[in-house]
Every structure is written in structure tokens, then in C-alpha cells.
Protein backbone atom coordinates (compact mmCIF):
# COMPACT_ATOMS: atom_id res chain seq x y z
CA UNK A 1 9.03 66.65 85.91
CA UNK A 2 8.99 69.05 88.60
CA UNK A 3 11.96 71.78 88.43
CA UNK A 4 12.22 71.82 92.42
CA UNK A 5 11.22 74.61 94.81
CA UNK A 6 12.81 76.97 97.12
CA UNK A 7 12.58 76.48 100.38
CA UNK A 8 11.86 79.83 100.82
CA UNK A 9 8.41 79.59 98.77
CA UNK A 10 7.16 76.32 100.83
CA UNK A 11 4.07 77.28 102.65
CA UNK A 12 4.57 77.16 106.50
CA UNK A 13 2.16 75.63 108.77
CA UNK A 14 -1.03 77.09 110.20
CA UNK A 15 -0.05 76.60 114.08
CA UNK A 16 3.53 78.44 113.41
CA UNK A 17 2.31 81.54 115.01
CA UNK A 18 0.60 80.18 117.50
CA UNK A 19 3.95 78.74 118.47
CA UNK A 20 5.65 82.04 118.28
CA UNK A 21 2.84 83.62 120.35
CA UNK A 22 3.03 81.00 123.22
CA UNK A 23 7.02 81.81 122.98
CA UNK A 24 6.49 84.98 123.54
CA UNK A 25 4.03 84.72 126.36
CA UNK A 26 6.82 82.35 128.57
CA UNK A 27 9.31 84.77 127.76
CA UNK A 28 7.02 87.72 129.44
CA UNK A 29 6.28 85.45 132.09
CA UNK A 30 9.97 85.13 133.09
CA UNK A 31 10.47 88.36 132.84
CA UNK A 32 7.71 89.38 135.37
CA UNK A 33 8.90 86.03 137.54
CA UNK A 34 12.33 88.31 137.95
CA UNK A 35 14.81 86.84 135.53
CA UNK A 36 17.93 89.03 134.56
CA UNK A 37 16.87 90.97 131.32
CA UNK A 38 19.86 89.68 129.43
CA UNK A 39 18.70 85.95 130.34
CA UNK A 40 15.50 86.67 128.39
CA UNK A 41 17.06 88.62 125.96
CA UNK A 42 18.91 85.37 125.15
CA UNK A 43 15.84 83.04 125.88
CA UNK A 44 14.27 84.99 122.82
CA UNK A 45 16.68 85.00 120.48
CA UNK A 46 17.14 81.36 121.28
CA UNK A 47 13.17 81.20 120.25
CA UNK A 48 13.25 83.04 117.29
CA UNK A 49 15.98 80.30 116.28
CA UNK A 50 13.52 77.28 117.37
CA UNK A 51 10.77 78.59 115.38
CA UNK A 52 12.69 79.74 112.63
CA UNK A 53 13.97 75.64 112.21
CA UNK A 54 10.72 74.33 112.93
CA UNK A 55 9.32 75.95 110.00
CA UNK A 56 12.00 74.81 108.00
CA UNK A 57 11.46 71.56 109.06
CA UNK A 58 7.78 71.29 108.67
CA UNK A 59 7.75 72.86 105.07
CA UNK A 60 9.71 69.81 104.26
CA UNK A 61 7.84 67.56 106.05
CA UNK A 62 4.58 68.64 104.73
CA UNK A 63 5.13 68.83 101.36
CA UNK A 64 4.90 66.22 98.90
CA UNK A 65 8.06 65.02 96.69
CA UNK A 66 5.50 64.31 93.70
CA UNK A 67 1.87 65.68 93.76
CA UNK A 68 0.76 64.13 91.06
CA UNK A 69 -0.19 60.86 90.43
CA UNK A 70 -1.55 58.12 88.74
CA UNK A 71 -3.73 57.31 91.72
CA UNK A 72 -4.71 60.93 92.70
CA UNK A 73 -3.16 64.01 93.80
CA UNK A 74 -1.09 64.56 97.46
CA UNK A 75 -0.83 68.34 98.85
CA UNK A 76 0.16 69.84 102.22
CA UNK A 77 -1.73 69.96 105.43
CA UNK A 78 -1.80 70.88 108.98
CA UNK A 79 -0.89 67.25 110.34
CA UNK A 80 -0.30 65.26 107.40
CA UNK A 81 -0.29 65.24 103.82
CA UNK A 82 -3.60 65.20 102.22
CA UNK A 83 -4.08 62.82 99.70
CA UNK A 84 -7.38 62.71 97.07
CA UNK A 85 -8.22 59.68 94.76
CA UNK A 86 -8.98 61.12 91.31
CA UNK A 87 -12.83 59.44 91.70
CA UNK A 88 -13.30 61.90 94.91
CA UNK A 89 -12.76 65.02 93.11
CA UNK A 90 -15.81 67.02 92.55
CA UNK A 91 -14.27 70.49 91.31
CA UNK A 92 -10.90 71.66 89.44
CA UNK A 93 -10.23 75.51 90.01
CA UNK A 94 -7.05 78.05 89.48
CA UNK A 95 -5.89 81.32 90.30
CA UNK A 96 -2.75 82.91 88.79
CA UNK A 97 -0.38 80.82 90.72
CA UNK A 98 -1.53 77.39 90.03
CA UNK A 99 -4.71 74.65 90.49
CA UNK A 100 -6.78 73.86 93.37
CA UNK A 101 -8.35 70.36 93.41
CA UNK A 102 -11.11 70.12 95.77
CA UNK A 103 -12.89 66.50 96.84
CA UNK A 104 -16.21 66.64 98.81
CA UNK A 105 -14.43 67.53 102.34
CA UNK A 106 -10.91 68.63 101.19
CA UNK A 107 -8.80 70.56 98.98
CA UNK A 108 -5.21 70.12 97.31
CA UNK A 109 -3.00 73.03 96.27
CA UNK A 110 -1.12 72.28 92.98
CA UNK A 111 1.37 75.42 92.86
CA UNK A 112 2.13 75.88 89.00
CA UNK A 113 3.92 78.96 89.71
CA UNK A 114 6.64 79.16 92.65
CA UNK A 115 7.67 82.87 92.50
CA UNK A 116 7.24 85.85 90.78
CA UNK A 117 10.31 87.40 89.43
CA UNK A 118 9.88 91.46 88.67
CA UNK A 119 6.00 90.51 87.02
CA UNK A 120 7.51 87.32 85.56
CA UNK A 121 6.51 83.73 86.63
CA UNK A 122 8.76 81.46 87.64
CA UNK A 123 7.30 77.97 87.19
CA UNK A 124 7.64 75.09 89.23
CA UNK A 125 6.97 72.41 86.91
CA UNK A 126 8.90 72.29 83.04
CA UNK A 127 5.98 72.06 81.19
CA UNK A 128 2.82 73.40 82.88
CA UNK A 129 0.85 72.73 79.90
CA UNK A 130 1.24 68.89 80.34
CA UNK A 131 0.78 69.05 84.09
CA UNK A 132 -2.91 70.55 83.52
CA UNK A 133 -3.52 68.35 80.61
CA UNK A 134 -2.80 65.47 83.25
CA UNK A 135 -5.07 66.87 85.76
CA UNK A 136 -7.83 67.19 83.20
CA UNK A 137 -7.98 63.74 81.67
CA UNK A 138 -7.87 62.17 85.50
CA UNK A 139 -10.79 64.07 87.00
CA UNK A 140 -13.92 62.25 86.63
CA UNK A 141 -16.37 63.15 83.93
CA UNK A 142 -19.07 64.72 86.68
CA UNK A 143 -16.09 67.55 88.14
CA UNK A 144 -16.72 71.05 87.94
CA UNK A 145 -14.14 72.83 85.77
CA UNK A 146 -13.48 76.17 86.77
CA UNK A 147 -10.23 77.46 84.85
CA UNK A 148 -9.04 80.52 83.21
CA UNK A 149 -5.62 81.02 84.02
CA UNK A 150 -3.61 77.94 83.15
CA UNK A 151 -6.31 76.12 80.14
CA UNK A 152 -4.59 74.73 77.63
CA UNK A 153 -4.38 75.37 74.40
């Protein structure tokens, strides 16, 4: 169902630049400890590189091979994936790039469309159409619907 995403439009992490930051920070801090330039030079590259993989790593990590489910729907978080039983859900929203499906204490990002190609959509899912229907007929009858972007017809 889904058409697969580009790793390049996975969301990263929260705490990545935090990471960087603190990077940054040692490498100052052997600088002014009296470490050749060229060593820190290196030490930074070498952390660009970490980070860089890290992020690539986590966007895998943290995001779900199929959202959508029977059971509820799964979406990306700081630690772990966040998953919400379709009784839980309280409100259904979207924006122009896909739904938001929010429980009592969390939310789950359902990204309809992965890029935009010169003012053009490029969606992430075949037939968005049926992937909103689905949503629809699995949140309970007392949700808030709050959709204007992606209703079907």
C-alpha cells in the first residue's frame, strides 16, 4: 500500500541538535585545553560524520514500516514508536501534507504527502483516498473530525 519514502524526507529526532551542540562544545573545549588545530579540525569533521549517521539511523529506527492498522495507528517518537488503539482517539485533523491522529495524551503523524515536487505533491501512499477512508471508518463514533485537505469524495 505504501509507495515507500525517501530517506531524505524521514523526520529526524528532537535531541539531534542537542547532540550536535554538545559536539561542538567538546570540540571548543579541546581546543582551549591546547590541542593542535588540525587535530580538531579532524575531530569535527569526524562529528559531523557521527551525527550525520545517527540521524540516518534513527529515522529508520523511528519510523514505522506500516502505520496503519487494524488495531490502531503507529507513528514516530522521541524514544519509541508511538502506538494509539483506534478506541483512544479523540480527534482526526490534517494539514496539506497529511493526517494527524491525536488520543487524549498523544498524537500520530500520518504523512499523506512525502515531498513537494515544483508545487506538485508527491504522495506517499497509492491511493490516499482509501487511506483516509480507512482512518475514518476506524475512529470511534465520539472523535472530532477536523478535515479539509484530504476529505474524500
Amino acid at each position: 500500500m505504501r509507495n515507500g519514502r525517501p530517506l531524505a524526507f524521514r523526520p529526524l529526532p528532537h535531541s539531534l541538535p542537542y547532540l550536535a551542540l554538545a559536539a561542538l562544545a567538546g570540540l571548543l573545549a579541546l581546543e582551549r585545553a591546547g590541542v593542535p588545530l588540525r587535530v580538531v579540525a579532524w575531530a569535527a569533521v569526524a562529528a559531523g560524520v557521527a551525527v550525520v549517521l545517527l540521524g540516518i539511523v534513527a529515522a529508520w529506527r523511528f519510523g514505522p514500516a506500516e502505520p496503519i492498522s487494524e488495531a490502531g495507528v503507529t507513528g514516530a517518537a522521541l524514544v519509541h514508536p508511538v502506538f494509539i488503539p483506534w478506541s483512544e482517539v479523540v480527534r482526526v485533523g490534517d494539514d496539506r501534507d497529511g493526517l494527524t491522529v491525536y488520543s487524549a495524551r498523544r498524537s500520530v503523524r500520518i504523512d499523506l504527502v512525502s515531498a513537494w515536487v515544483q508545487g506538485q505533491p508527491v504522495y506517499e501512499y497509492a491511493d490516499t483516498d482509501a487511506v483516509v477512508r480507512f482512518v475514518l471508518a476506524h475512529v470511534p463514533k465520539h472523535a472530532m473530525i477536523e478535515m479539509t485537505y484530504f476529505l474524500p469524495e
